[in-house]
N, C-alpha and C. Protein backbone atom coordinates (compact mmCIF):
# COMPACT_ATOMS: atom_id res chain seq x y z
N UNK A 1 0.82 -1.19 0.00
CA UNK A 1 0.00 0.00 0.00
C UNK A 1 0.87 1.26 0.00
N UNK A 2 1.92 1.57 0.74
CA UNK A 2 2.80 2.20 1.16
C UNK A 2 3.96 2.95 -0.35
N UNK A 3 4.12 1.18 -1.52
CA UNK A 3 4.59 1.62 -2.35
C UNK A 3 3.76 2.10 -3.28
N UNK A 4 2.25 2.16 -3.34
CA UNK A 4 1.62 2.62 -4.62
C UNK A 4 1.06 3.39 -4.15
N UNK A 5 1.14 4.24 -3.00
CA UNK A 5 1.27 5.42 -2.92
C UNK A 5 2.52 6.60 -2.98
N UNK A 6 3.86 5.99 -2.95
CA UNK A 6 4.74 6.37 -3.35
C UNK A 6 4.48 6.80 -4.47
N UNK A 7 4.52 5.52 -5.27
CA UNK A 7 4.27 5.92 -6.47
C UNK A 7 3.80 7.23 -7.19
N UNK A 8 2.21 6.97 -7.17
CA UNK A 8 1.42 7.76 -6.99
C UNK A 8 1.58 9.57 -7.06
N UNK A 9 3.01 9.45 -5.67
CA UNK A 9 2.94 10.45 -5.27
C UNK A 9 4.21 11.39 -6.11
N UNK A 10 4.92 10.44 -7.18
CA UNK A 10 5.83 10.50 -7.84
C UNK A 10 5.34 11.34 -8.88
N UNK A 11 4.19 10.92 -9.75
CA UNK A 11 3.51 11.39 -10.64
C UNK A 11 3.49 13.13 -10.68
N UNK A 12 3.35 13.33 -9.49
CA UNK A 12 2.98 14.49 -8.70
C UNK A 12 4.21 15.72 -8.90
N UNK A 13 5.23 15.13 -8.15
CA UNK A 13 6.41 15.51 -8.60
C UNK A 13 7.18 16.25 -9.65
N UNK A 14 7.28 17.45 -9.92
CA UNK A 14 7.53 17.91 -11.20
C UNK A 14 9.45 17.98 -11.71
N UNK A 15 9.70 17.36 -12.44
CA UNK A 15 11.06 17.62 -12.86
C UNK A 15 11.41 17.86 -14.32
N UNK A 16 12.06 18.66 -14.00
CA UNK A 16 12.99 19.58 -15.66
C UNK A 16 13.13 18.58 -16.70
N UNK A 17 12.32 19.00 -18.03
CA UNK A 17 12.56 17.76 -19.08
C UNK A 17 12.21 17.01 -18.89
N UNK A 18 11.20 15.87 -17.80
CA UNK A 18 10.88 14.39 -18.08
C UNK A 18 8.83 14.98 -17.83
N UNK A 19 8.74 16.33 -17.29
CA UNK A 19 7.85 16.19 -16.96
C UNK A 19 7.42 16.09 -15.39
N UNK A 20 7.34 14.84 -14.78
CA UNK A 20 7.23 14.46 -13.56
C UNK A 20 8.22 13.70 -12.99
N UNK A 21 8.70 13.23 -11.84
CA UNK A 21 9.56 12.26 -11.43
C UNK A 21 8.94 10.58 -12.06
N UNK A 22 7.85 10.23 -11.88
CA UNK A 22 7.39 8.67 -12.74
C UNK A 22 7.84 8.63 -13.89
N UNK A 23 7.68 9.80 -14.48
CA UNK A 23 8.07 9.88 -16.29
C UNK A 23 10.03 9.22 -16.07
N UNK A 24 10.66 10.20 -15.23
CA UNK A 24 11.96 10.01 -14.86
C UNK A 24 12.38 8.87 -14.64
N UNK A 25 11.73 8.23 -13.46
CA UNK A 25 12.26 7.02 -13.54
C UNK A 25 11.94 5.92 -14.34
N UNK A 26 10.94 6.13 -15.05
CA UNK A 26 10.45 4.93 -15.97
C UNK A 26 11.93 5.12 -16.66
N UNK A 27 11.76 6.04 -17.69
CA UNK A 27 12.64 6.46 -18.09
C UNK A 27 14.15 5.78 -17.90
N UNK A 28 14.53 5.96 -17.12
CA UNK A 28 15.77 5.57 -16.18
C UNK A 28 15.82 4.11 -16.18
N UNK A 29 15.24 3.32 -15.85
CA UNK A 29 14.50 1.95 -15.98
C UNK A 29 14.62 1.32 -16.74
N UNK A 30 13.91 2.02 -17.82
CA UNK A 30 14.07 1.38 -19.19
C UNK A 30 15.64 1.35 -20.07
N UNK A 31 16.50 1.97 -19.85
CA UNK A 31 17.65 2.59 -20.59
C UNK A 31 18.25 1.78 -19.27
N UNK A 32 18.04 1.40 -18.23
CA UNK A 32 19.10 0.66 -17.30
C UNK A 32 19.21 -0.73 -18.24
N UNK A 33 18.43 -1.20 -18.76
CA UNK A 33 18.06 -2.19 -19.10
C UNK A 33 19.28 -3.01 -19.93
N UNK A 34 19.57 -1.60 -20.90
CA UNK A 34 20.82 -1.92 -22.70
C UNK A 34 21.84 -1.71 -21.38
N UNK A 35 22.19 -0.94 -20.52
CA UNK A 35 23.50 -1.31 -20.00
C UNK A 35 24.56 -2.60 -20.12
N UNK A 36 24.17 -4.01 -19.73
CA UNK A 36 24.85 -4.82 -19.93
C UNK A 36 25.44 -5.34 -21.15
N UNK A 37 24.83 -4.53 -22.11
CA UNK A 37 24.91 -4.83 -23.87
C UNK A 37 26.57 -3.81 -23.71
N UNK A 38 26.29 -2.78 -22.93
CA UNK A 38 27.84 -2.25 -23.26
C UNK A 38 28.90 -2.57 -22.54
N UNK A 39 28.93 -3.10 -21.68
CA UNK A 39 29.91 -3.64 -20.53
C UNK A 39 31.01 -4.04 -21.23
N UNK A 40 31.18 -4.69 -22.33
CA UNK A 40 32.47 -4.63 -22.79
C UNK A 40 33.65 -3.68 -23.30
N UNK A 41 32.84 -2.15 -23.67
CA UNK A 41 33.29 -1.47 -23.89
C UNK A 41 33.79 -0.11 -22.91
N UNK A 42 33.43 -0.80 -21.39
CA UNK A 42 33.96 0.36 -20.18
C UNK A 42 35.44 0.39 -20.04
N UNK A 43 36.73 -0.90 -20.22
CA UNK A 43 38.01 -0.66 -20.16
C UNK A 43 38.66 -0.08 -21.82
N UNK A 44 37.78 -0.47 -22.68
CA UNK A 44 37.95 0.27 -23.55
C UNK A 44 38.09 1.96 -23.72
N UNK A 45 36.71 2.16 -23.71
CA UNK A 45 36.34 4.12 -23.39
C UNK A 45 37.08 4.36 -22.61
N UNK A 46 36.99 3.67 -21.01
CA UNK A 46 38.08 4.36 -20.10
C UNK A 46 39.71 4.54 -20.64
N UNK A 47 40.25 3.67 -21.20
CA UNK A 47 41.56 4.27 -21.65
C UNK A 47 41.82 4.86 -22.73
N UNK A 48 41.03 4.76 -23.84
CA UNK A 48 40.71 5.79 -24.33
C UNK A 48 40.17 7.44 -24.53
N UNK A 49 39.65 8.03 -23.21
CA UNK A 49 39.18 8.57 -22.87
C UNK A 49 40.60 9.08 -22.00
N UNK A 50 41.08 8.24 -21.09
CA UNK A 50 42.04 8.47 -20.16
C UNK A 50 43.51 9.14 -21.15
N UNK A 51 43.88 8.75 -22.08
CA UNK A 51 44.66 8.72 -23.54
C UNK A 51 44.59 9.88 -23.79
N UNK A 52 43.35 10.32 -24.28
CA UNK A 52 42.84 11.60 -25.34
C UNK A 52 43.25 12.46 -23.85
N UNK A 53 42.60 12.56 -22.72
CA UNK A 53 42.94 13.58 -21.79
C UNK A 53 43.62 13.88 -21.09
N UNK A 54 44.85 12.83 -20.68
CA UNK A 54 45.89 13.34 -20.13
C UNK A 54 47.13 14.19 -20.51
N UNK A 55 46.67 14.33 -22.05
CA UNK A 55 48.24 15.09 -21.84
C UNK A 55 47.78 16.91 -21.24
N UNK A 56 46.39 16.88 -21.40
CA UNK A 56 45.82 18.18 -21.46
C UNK A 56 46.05 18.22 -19.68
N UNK A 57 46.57 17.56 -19.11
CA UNK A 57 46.82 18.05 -17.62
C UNK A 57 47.57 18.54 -17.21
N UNK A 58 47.55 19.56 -16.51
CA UNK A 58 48.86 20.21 -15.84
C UNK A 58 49.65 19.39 -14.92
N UNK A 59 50.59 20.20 -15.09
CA UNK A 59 51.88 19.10 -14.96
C UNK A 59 52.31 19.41 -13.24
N UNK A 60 51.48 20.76 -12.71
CA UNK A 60 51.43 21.30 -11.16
C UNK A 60 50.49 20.35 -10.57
N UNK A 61 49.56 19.83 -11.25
CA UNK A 61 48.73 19.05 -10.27
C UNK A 61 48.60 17.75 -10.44
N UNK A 62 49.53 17.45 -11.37
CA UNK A 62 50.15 15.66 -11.13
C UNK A 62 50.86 15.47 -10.22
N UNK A 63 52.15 16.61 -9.49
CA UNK A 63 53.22 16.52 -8.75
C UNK A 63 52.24 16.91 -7.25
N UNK A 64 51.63 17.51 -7.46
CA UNK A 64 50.49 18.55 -6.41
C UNK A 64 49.84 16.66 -5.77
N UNK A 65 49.28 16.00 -6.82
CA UNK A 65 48.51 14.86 -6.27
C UNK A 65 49.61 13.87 -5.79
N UNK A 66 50.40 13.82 -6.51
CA UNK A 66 51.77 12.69 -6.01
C UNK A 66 51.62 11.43 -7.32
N UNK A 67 51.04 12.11 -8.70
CA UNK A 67 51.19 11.28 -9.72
C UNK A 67 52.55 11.06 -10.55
N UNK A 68 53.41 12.54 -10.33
CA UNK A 68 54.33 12.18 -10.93
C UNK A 68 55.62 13.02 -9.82
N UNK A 69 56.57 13.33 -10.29
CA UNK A 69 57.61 13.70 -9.68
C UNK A 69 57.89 14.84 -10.15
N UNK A 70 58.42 16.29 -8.89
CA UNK A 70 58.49 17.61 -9.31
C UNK A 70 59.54 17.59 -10.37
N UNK A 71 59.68 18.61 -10.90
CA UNK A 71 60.77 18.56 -12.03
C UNK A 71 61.83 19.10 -11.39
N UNK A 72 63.33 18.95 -11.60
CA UNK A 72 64.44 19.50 -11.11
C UNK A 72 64.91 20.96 -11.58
């Protein structure tokens, strides 16, 4: 009883672009779904992704984090 009034009370709920929060999470729900279809491609993107953007890092806040070593 408790959850279909949740529910319910979701409908109610107004959020940016879906409409309501129910619209949202259906939404959300449904698209959770193809996730496992991409799972092979997360160590992929990630180093790829990791690749394309590291050189664009400063070189103060690699030594700053303890990624690399100050320069002499």
């Amino acid at each position: 009883m408790a959850t279909v009034n949740a529910i319910r009370f979701l409908t109610h709920v107004p959020v940016p672009l879906f409409g309501n929060a129910g619209l949202a999470a259906s939404l959300t729900m449904q698209k959770a779904k193809a996730l496992p279809r991409f799972a092979p491609w997360i160590l992929p993107g990630t180093v790829g992704g990791l690749w394309f953007v590291w050189p664009a890092v400063d070189e103060e806040w690699k030594v700053e984090v303890g990624i690399s070593k100050a320069p002499q």
